[in-house]
C-alpha atoms as a PDB file:
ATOM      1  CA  UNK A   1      -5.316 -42.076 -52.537  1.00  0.00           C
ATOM      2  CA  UNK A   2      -7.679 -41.592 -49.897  1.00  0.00           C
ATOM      3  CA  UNK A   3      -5.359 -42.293 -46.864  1.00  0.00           C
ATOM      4  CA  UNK A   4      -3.127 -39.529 -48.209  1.00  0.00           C
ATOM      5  CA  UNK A   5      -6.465 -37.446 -48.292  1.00  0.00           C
ATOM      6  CA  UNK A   6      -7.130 -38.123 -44.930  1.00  0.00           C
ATOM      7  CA  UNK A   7      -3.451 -37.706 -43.635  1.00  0.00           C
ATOM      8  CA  UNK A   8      -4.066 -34.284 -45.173  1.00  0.00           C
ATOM      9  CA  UNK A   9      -7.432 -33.396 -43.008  1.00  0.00           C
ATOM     10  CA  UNK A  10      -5.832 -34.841 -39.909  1.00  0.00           C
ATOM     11  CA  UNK A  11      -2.636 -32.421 -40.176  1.00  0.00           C
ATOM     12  CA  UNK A  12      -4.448 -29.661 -41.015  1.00  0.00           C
ATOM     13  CA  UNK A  13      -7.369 -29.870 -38.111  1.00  0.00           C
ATOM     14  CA  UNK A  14      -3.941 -30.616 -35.658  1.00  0.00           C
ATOM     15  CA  UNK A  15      -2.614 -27.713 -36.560  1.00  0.00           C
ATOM     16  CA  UNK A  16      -5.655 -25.532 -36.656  1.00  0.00           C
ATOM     17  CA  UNK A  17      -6.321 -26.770 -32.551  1.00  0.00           C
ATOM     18  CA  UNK A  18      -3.074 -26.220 -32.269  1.00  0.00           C
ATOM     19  CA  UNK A  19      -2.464 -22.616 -34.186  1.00  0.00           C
ATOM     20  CA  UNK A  20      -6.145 -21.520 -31.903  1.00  0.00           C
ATOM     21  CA  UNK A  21      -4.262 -22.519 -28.899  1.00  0.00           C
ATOM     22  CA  UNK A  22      -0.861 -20.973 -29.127  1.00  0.00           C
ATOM     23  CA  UNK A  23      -3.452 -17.567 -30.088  1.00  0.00           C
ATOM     24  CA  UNK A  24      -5.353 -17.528 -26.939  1.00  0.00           C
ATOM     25  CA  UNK A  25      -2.282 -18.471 -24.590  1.00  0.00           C
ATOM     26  CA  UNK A  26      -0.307 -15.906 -26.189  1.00  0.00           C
ATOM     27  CA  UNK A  27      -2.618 -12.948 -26.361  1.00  0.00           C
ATOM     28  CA  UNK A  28      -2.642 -10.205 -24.254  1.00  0.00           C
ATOM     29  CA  UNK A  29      -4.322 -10.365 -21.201  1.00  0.00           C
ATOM     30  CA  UNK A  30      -6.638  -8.141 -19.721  1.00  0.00           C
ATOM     31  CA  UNK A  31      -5.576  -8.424 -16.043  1.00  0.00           C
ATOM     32  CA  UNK A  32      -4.865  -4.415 -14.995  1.00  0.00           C
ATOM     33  CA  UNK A  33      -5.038  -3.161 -11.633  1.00  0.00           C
ATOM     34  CA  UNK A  34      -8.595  -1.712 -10.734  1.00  0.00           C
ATOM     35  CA  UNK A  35      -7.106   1.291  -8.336  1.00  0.00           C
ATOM     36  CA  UNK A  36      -4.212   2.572  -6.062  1.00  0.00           C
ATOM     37  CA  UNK A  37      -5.626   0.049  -3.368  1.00  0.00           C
ATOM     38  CA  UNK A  38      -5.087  -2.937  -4.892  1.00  0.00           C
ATOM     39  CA  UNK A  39      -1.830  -1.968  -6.257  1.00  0.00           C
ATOM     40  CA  UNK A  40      -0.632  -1.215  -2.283  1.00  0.00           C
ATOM     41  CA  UNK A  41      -2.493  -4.924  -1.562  1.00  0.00           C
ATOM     42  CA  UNK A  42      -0.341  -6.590  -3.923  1.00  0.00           C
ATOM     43  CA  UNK A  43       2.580  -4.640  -2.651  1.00  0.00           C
ATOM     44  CA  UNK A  44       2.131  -5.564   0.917  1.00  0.00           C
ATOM     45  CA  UNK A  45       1.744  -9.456   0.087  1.00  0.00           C
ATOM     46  CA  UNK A  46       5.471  -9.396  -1.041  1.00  0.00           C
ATOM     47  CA  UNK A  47       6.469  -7.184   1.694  1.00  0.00           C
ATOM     48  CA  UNK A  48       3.928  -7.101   4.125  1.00  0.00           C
ATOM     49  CA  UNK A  49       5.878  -4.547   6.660  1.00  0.00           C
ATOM     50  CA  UNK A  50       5.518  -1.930   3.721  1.00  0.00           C
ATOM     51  CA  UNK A  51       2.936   0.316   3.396  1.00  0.00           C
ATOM     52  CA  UNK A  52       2.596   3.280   0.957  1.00  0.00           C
ATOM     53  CA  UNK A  53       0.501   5.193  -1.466  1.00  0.00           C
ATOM     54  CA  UNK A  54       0.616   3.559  -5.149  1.00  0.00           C
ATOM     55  CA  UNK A  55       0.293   5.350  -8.399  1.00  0.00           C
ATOM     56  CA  UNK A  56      -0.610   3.763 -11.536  1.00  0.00           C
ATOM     57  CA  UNK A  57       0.805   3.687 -15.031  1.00  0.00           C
ATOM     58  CA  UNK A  58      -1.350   4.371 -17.655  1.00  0.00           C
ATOM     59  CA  UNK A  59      -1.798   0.943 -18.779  1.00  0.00           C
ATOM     60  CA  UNK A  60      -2.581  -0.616 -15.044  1.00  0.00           C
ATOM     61  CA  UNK A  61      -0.018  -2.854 -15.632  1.00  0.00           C
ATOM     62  CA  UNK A  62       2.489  -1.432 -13.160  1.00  0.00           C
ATOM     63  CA  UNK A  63       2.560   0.943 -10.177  1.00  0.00           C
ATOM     64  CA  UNK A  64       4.906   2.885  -7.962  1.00  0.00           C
ATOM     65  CA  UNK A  65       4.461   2.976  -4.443  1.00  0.00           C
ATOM     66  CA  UNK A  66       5.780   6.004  -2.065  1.00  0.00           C
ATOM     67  CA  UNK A  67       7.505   4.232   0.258  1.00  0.00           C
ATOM     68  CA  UNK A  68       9.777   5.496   3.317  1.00  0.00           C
ATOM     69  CA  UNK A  69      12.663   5.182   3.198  1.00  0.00           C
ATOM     70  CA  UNK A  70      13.301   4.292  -0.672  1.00  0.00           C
ATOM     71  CA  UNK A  71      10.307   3.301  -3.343  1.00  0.00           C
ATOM     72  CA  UNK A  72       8.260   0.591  -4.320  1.00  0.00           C
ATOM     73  CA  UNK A  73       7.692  -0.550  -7.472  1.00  0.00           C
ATOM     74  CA  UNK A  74       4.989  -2.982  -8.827  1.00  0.00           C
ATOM     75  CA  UNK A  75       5.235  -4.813 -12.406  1.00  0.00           C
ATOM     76  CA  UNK A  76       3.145  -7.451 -14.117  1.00  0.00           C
ATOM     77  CA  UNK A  77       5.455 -10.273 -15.868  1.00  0.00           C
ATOM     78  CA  UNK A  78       2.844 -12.701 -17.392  1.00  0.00           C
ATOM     79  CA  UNK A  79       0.701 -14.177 -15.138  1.00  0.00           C
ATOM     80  CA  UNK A  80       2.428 -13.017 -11.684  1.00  0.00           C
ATOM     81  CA  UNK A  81       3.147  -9.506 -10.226  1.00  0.00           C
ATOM     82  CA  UNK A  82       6.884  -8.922  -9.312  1.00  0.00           C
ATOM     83  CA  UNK A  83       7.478  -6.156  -6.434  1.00  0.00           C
ATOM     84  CA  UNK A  84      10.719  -4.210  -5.283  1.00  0.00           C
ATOM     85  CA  UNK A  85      11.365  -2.032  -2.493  1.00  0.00           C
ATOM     86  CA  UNK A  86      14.243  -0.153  -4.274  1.00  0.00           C
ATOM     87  CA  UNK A  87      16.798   1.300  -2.130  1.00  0.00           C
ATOM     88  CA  UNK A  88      19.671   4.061  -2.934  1.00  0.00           C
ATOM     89  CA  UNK A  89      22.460   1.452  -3.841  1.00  0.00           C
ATOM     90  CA  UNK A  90      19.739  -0.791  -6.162  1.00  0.00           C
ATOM     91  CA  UNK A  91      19.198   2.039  -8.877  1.00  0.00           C
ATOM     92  CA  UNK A  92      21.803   2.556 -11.160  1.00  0.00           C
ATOM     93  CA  UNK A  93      20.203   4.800 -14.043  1.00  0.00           C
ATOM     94  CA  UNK A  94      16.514   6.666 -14.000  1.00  0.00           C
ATOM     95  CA  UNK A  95      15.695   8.458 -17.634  1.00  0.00           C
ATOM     96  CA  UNK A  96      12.476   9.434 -19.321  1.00  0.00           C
ATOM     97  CA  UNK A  97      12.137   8.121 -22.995  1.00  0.00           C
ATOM     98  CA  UNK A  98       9.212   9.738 -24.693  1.00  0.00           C
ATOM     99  CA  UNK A  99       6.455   9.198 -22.541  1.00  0.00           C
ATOM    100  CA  UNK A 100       8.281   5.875 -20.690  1.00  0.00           C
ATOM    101  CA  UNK A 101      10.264   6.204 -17.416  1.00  0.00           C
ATOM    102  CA  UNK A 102      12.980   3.678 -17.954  1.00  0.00           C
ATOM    103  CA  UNK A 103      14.553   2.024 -14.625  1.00  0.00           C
ATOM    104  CA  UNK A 104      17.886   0.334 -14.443  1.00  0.00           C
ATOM    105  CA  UNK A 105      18.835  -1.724 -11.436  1.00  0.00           C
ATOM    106  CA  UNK A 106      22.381  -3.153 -10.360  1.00  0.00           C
ATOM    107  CA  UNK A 107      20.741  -6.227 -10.688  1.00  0.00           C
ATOM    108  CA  UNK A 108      21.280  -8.889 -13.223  1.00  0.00           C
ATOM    109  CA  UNK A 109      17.990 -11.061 -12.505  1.00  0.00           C
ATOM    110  CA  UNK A 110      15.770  -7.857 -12.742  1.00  0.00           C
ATOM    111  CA  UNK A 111      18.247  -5.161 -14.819  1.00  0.00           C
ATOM    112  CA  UNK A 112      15.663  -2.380 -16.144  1.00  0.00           C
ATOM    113  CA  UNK A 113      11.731  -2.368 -16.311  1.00  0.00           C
ATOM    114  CA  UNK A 114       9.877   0.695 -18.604  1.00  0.00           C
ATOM    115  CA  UNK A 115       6.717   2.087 -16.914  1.00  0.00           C
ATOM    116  CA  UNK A 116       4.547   4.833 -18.441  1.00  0.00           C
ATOM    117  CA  UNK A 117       3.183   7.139 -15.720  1.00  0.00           C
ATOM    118  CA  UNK A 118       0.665  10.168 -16.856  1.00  0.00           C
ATOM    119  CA  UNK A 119       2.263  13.124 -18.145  1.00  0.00           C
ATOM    120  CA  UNK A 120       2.283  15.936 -15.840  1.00  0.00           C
ATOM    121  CA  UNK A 121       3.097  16.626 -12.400  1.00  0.00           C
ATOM    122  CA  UNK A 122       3.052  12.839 -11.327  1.00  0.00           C
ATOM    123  CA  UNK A 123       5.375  11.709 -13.712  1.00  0.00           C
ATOM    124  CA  UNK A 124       7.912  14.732 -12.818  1.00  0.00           C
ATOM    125  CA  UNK A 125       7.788  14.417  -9.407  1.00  0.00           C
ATOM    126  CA  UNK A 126       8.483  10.820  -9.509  1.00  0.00           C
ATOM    127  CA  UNK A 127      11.227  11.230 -12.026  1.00  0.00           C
ATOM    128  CA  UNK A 128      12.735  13.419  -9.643  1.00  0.00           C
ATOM    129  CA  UNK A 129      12.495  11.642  -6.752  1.00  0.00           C
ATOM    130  CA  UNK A 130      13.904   8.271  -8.660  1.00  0.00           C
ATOM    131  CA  UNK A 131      17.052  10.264 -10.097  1.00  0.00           C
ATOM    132  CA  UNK A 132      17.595  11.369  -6.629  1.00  0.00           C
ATOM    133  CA  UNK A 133      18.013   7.206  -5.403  1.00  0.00           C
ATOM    134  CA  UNK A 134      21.369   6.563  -7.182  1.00  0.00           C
ATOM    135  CA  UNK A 135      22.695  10.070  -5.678  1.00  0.00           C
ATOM    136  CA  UNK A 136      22.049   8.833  -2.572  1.00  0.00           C
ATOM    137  CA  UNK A 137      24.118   5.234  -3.018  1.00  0.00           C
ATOM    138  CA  UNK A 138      26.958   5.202  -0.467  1.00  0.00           C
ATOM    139  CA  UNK A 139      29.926   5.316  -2.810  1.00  0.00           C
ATOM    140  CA  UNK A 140      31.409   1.872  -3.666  1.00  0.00           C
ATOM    141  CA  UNK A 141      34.677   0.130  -4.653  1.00  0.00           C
ATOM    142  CA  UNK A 142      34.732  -1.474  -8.347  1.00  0.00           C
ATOM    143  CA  UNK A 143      33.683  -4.923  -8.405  1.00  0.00           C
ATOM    144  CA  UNK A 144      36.353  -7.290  -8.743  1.00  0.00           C
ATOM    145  CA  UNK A 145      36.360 -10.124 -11.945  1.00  0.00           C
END
C-alpha cells in the first residue's frame, strides 16, 4: 500500500511541474513595441533598403509602415517579428471587420493577418490606401492546375 501511495505523490507533483510549465510557456507575452521608431528598426533589419514612417496597432503587437512605392507591414508571431513590403500584385482582399483591418495576401505561407489600428482618421486613411494595392495589380492570367 504505500508504494501505490507514493506512485500517487510522484504523478501528481510531475504533473503539477509540468501543468506550471505548459502555463508560463503558453501565456501571453508582454513583448509590444515601445514607439513608431522601433517598429521602423525592426522593419529595416528585414529590409534594410526600406525606410518609412510606422504606425501602431492598438495592441503594439503589429505596425504598418508608409513605404514608397507599396507598404510595409510588421506582425508579431510568437517569439519573432515577421515583416512584408507588400506590393500591388501581393494583396488580394483589404476589409474592415469591426474595429480589425483584415489583410489577405496571394500567398499561401502568409494568406491573411488581422491588425487593429485606432479608430479615426489613421485607420481610414490606411484602409484606403490598402484597398487601393489590389487595384493597382497588373491584370493576370488564371493560374493553371
Amino acid at each position: 500500500m504505500p508504494e501505490l501511495i507514493i506512485s500517487i505523490a510522484v504523478n501528481v507533483a510531475l504533473g503539477l511541474v509540468l501543468l506550471t510549465l505548459f502555463w508560463t510557456t503558453r501565456r501571453r507575452e508582454a513583448i509590444c513595441l515601445a514607439d513608431p521608431e522601433e517598429a521602423a528598426v525592426l522593419f529595416r533589419s528585414h529590409f534594410p533598403d526600406q525606410h518609412g514612417m510606422a504606425t501602431l496597432s492598438v495592441d503594439r503587437r503589429s505596425a504598418m509602415i508608409d513605404l514608397n512605392p507599396g507598404v510595409g507591414i510588421l506582425v508579431r508571431h510568437g517569439h519573432r517579428w515577421n515583416a512584408r513590403h507588400l506590393l500591388a500584385h501581393e494583396v488580394h482582399a483589404v476589409r474592415l471587420e469591426g474595429d480589425d483591418l483584415v489583410l489577405e495576401f496571394a500567398d499561401f505561407g502568409w494568406p491573411r493577418t488581422r491588425l487593429t489600428l485606432a479608430p479615426g482618421a489613421v485607420r481610414t486613411e490606411w484602409l484606403a490606401r490598402l484597398q487601393s494595392l489590389p487595384d493597382a495589380a497588373p491584370a493576370r492570367a488564371a493560374p493553371h492546375a
